[in-house]
Protein backbone atom coordinates (compact mmCIF):
# COMPACT_ATOMS: atom_id res chain seq x y z
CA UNK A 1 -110.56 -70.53 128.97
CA UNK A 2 -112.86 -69.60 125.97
CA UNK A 3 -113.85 -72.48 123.66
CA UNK A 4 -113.26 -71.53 119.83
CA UNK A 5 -116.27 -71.89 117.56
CA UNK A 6 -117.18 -75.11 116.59
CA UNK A 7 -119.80 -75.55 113.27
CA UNK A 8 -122.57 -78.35 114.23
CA UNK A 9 -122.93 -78.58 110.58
CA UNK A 10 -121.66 -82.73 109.88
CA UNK A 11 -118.94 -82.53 106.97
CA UNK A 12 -117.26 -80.13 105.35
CA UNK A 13 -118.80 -78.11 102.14
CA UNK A 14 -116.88 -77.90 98.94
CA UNK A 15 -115.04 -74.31 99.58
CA UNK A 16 -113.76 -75.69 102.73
CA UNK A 17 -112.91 -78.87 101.65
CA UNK A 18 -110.12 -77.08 99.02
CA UNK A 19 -109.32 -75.02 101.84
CA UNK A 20 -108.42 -77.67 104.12
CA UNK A 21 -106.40 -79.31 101.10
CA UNK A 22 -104.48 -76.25 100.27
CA UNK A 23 -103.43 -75.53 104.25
CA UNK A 24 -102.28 -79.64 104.55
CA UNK A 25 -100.08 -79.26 101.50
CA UNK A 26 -98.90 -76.35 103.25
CA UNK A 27 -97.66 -78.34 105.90
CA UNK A 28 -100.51 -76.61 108.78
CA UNK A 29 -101.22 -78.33 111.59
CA UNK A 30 -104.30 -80.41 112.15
CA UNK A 31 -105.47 -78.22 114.87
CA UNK A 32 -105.04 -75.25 112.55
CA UNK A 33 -107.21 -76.19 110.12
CA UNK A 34 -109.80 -77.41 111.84
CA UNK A 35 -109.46 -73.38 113.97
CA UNK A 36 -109.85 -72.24 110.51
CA UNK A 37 -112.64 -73.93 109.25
CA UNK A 38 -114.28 -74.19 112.35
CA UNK A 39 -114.01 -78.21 113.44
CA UNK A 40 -112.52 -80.02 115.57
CA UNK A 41 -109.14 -81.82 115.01
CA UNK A 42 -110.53 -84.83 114.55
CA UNK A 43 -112.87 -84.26 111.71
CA UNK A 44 -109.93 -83.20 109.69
CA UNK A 45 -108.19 -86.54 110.58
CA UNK A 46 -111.10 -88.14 109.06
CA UNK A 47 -111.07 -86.11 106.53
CA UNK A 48 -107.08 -86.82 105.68
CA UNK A 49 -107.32 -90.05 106.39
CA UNK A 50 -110.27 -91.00 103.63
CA UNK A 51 -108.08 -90.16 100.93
CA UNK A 52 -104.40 -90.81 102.50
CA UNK A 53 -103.30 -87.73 102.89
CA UNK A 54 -103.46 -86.97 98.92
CA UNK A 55 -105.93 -84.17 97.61
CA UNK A 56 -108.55 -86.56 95.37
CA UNK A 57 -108.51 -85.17 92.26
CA UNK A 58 -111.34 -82.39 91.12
CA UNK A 59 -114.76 -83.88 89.56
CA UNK A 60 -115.01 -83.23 85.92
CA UNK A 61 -118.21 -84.28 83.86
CA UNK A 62 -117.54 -86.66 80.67
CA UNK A 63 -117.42 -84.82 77.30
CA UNK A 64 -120.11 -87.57 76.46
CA UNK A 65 -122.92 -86.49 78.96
CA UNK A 66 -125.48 -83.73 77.45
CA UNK A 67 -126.28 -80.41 79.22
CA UNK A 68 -129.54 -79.59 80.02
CA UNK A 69 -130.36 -77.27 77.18
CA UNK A 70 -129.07 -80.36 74.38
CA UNK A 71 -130.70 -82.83 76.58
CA UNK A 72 -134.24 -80.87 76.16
CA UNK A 73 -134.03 -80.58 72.33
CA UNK A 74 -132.02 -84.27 71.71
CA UNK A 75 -134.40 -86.25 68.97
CA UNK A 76 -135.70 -88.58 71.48
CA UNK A 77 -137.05 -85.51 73.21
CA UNK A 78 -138.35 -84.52 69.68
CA UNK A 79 -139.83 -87.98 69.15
CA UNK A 80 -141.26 -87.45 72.42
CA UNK A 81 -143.36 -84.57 71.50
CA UNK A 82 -144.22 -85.89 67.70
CA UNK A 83 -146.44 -88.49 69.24
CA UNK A 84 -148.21 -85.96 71.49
């Protein structure tokens, strides 16, 4: 008998990890899952078992951190270049 595909890669990357979410909550078997995203059985146990069986919810930055382009023209970064 033919063994299915296995990834070598260690963890799971963030499109599979919503994958593997969405086909728990729709009540798919471990083995399944881990056929559909390529890993074993067991990895997904790991996986479900981190967080209890509940999705964690989705990472958000704070309205209080700066983007990159504000961070670059902030006035400390102004004060920066006033002494130079």
């Amino acid at each position: 008998m033919m063994q299915p595909h296995v990834s070598k890669i260690r963890g799971l990357t963030p499109q599979q990890k919503q994958e593997l979410w969405e086909r728990w909550k729709k009540g798919q078997s471990l083995s399944e899952i881990g056929r559909a995203l390529g890993k074993h059985a067991g990895s997904i146990t790991g996986m479900l078992a981190m967080h209890g069986g509940i999705a964690p919810p989705g990472r958000s930055r704070s309205a209080r951190v700066l983007n990159t382009g504000e961070h670059l023209t902030g006035p400390i970064c102004n004060a920066c270049r006033a002494t130079v």
